[in-house]
Protein backbone atom coordinates (compact mmCIF):
# COMPACT_ATOMS: atom_id res chain seq x y z
CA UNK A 1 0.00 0.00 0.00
CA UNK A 2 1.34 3.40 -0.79
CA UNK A 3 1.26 6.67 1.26
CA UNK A 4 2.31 10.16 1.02
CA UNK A 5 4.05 11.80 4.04
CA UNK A 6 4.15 14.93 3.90
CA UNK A 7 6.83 16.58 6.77
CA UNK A 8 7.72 20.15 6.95
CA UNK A 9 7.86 22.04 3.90
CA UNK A 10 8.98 18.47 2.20
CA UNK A 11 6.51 15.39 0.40
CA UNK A 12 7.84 11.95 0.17
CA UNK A 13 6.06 8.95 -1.38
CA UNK A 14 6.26 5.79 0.59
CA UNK A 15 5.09 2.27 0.60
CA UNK A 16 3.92 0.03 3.61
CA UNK A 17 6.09 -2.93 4.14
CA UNK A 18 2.79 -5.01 4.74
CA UNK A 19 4.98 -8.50 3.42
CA UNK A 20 7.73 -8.10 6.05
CA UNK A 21 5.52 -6.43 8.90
CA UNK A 22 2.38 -7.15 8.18
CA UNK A 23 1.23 -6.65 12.03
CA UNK A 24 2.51 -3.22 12.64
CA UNK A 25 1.48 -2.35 9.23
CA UNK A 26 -1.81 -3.30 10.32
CA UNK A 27 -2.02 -1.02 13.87
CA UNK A 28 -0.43 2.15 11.88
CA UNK A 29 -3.24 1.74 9.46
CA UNK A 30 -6.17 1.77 12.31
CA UNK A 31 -4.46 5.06 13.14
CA UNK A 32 -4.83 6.49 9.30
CA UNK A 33 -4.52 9.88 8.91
CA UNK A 34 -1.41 9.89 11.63
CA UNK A 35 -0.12 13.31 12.56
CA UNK A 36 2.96 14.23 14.41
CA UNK A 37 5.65 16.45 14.85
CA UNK A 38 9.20 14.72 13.71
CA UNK A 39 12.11 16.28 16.09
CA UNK A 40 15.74 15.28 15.68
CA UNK A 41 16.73 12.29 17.38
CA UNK A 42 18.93 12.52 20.89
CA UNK A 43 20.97 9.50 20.84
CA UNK A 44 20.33 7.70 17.32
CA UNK A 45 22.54 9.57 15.11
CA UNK A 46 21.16 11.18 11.29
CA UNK A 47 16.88 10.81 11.99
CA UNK A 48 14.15 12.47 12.91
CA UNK A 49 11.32 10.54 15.50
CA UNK A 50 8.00 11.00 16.82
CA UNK A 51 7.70 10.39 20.24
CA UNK A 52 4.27 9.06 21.06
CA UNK A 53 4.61 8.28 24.95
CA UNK A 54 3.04 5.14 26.10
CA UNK A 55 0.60 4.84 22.76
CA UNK A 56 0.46 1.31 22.50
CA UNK A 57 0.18 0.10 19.00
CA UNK A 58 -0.32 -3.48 20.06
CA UNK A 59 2.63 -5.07 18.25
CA UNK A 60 5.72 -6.92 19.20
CA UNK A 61 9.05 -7.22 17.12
CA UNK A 62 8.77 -7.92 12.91
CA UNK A 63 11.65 -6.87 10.95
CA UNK A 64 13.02 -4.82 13.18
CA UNK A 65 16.40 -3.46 13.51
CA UNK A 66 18.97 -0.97 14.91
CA UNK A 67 20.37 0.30 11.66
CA UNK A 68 17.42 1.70 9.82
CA UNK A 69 18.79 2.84 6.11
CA UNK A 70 18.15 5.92 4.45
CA UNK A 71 14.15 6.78 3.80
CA UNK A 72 13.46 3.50 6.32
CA UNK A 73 10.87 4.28 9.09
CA UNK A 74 10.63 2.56 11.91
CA UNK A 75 8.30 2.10 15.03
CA UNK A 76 9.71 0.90 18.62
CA UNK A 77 6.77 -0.47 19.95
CA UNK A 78 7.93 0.48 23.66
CA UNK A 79 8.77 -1.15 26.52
CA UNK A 80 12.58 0.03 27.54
CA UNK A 81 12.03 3.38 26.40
CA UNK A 82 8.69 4.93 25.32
CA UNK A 83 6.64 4.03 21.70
CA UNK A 84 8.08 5.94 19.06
CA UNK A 85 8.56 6.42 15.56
CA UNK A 86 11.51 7.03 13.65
CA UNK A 87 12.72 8.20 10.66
CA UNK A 88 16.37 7.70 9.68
CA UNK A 89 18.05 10.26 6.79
CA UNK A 90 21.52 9.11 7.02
CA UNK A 91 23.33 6.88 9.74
CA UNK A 92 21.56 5.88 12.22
CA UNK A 93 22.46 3.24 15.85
CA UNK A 94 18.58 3.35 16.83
CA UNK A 95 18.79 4.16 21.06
CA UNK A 96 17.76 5.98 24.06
CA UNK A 97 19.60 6.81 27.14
CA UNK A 98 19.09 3.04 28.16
CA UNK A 99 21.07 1.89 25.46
CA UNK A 100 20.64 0.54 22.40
CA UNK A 101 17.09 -0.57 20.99
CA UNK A 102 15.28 -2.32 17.51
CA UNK A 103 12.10 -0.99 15.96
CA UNK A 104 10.14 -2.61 13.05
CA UNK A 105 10.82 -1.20 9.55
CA UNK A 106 7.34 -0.89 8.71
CA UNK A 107 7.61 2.29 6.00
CA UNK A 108 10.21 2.91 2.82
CA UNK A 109 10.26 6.08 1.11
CA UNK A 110 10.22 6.04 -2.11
CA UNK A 111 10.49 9.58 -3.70
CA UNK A 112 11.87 12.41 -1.96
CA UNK A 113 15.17 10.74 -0.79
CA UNK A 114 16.64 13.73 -1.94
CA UNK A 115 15.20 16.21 0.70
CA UNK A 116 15.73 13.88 3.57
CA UNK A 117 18.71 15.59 5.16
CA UNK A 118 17.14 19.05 4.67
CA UNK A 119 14.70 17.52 6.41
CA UNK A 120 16.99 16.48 9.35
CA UNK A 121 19.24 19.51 9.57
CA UNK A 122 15.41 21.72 9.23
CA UNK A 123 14.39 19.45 12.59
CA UNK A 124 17.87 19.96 13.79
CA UNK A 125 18.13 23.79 13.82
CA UNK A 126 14.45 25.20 13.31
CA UNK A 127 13.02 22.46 16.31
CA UNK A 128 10.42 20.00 15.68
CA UNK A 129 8.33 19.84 12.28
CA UNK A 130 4.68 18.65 11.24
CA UNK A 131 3.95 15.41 10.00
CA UNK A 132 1.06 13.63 8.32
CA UNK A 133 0.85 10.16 7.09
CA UNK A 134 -2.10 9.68 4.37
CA UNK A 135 -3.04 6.87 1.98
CA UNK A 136 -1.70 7.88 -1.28
């Protein structure tokens, strides 16, 4: 399934990774339009997350990892650290102050990889910027 994010001043086509994580895929969707504010990441490296507090999507580990690529979105279902989502532009060690952490690659970008670090360094220096997640 395909969806357009559009964050900032910045739109970015994406796809759902429904194959590889098909039950977080599932809980984001129930939560159609989402809306957020990305800020720059603390710990992580190059991203931008949304931290959602103890929202509880209902959804353990699937494809998760700690090394999100480029234009990969991820959600840490909680637990350690709070639920959030996060959105990697460069190179990324996914953490909190705890230590290191996985979340499940549930989103790609597809167009738009090309404003991704204006997008981080905009988070970065401006502070935190809108976000909405609608099906394309």
């Amino acid at each position: 399934m395909d969806l357009k994010i559009t964050a900032g001043p910045f739109e970015f086509d994406a796809r759902l990774e429904t194959e590889l994580a098909p039950q977080t895929c599932k809980a984001f969707l129930r939560h159609m339009p989402f809306e957020g504010q990305f800020v720059h990441v603390r710990w992580s490296g190059e991203g931008v997350w949304i931290p959602l507090g103890d929202l509880d999507f209902k959804v353990g580990y699937e494809n998760h990892t700690s090394y999100p690529a480029p234009g990969q979105i991820i959600l840490y279902p909680g637990g350690i650290s709070e639920t959030e989502i996060l959105l990697a532009y460069g190179g990324v060690h996914f953490a909190s102050k705890l230590g290191q952490l996985a979340g499940n690659h549930f989103i790609t970008i597809t167009s738009g990889l090309e404003n991704l670090a204006a997008l981080g360094k905009l988070a970065l220096w401006e502070g935190a910027q809108p976000v909405v997640f609608k099906r394309a």
